[in-house]
Structure formats: structure tokens, C-alpha cells
Protein backbone atom coordinates (compact mmCIF):
# COMPACT_ATOMS: atom_id res chain seq x y z
CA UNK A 1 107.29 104.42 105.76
CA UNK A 2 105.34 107.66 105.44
CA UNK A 3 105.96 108.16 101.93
CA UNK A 4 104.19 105.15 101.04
CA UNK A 5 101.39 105.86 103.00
CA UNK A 6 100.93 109.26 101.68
CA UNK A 7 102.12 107.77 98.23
CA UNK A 8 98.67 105.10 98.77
CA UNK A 9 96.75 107.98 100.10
CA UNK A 10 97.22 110.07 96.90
CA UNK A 11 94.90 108.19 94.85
CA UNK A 12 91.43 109.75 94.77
CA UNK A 13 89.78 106.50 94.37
CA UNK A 14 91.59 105.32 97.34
CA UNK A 15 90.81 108.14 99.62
CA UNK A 16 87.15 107.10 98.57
CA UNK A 17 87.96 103.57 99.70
CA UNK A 18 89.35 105.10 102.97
CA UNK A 19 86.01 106.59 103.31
CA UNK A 20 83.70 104.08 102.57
CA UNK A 21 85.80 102.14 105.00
CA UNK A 22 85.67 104.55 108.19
CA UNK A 23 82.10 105.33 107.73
CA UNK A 24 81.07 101.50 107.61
CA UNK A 25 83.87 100.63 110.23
CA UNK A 26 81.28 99.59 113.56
CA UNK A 27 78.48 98.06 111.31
CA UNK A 28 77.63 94.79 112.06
CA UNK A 29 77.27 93.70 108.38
CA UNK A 30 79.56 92.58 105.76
CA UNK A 31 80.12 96.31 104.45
CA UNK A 32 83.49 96.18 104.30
CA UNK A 33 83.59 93.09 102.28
CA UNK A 34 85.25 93.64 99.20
CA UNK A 35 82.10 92.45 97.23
CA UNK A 36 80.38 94.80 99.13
CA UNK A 37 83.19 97.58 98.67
CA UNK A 38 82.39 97.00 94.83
CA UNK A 39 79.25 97.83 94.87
CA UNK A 40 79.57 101.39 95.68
CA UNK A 41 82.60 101.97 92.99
CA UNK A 42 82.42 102.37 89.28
CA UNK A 43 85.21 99.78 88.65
CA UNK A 44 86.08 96.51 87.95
CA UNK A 45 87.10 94.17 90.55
CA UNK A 46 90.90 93.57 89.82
CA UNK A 47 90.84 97.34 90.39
CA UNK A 48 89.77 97.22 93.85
CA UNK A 49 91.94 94.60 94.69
CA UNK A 50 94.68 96.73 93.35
CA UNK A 51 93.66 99.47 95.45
CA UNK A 52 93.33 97.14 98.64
CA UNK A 53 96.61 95.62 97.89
CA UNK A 54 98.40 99.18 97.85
CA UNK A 55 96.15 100.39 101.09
CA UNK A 56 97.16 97.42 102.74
CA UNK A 57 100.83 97.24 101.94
CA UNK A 58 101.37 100.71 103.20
CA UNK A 59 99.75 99.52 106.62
CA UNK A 60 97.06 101.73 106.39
CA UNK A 61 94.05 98.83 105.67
CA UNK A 62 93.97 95.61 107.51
CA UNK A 63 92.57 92.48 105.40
CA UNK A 64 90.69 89.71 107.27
CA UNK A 65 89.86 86.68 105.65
CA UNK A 66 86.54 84.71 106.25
CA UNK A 67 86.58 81.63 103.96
CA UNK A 68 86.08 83.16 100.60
CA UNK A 69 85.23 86.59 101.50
CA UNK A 70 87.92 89.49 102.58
CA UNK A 71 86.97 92.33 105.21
CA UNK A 72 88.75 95.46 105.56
CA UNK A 73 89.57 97.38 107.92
CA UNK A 74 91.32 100.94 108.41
CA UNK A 75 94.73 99.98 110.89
CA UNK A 76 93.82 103.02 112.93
CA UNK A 77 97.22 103.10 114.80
CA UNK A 78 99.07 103.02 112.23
CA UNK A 79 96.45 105.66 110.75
CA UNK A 80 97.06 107.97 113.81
CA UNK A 81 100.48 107.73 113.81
CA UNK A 82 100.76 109.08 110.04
CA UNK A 83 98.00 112.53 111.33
CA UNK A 84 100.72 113.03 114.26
CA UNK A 85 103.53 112.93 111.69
CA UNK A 86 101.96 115.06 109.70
CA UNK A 87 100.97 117.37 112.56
CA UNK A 88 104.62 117.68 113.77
CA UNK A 89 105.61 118.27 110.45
CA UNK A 90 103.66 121.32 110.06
CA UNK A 91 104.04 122.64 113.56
CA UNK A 92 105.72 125.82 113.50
CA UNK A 93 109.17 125.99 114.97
CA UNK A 94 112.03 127.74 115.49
CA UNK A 95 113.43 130.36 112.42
CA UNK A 96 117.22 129.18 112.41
CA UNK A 97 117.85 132.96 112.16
CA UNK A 98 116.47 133.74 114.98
CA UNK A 99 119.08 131.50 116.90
CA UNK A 100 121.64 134.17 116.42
């Protein structure tokens, strides 16, 4: 599960999507519309819906549909739930040599 998160986070033009997504995430407009979305990228639009469908296959982006327009959202639990994975995996532990 992680692995494809991280795998959809290692995209730099998805970690701008990520981005674009948190810092428009309580407007009231349709900012996180993907025809919005492709306004403030330099490609076409089969590209962003590649990049949506791989952010939103690894859980990381919600997709709402509102008759022929798609918003986005960051999933934040499953969002915070990756940071506390990574967290723990960093946390130092334990030397196994020290054990003896």
C-alpha cells in the first residue's frame, strides 16, 4: 500500500498537483476542478488525467463528480496515515547489538 503511494508521490509533476490541491483545498470555488487544475500546468489534458488517475488509485486524491466536471480532493486520512508511516520508519530504535 505504501509503495504505491510513495511510488505516485515520486512524480514531480504530481507533488505539484498535491500542492495545488492542499493550497486550494477550503476554497469555495471550482479550483480543484480538473479544468481548473489545467490551467496552472504546462500539459495536456490526458496528462493530468493520468496523473489524477495514479493519485487517486494510490488513495491519496479523492475524485468527486459533478455532472461533467471532476473535483479533487487530497484523502487526508489516508494522507496522514502514510506521514506516520513514514515517521515510524525513521524513528530511531534499538541497535540489535546493543541487545547483548
Amino acid at each position: 500500500m505504501y509503495a504505491s503511494q510513495l511510488k505516485a508521490l515520486s512524480d514531480p509533476n504530481r507533488m505539484l498537483i498535491m500542492k495545488k490541491l492542499a493550497t486550494n483545498e477550503h476554497c469555495r470555488c471550482d479550483a480543484n476542478c480538473a479544468c481548473r487544475l489545467l490551467e496552472s500546468f504546462d500539459f495536456s489534458q490526458p496528462t493530468l488525467s493520468h496523473h489524477m488517475k495514479t493519485l487517486c488509485s494510490s488513495g491519496l486524491v479523492a475524485a468527486k463528480r459533478d455532472g461533467s466536471r471532476t473535483h479533487y480532493q487530497i484523502n487526508r486520512d489516508v494522507y496522514e496515515e502514510l506521514l506516520a508511516y513514514l515517521r515510524e520508519s525513521i524513528t530511531p530504535g534499538i541497535c540489535e547489538c546493543d541487545n547483548n
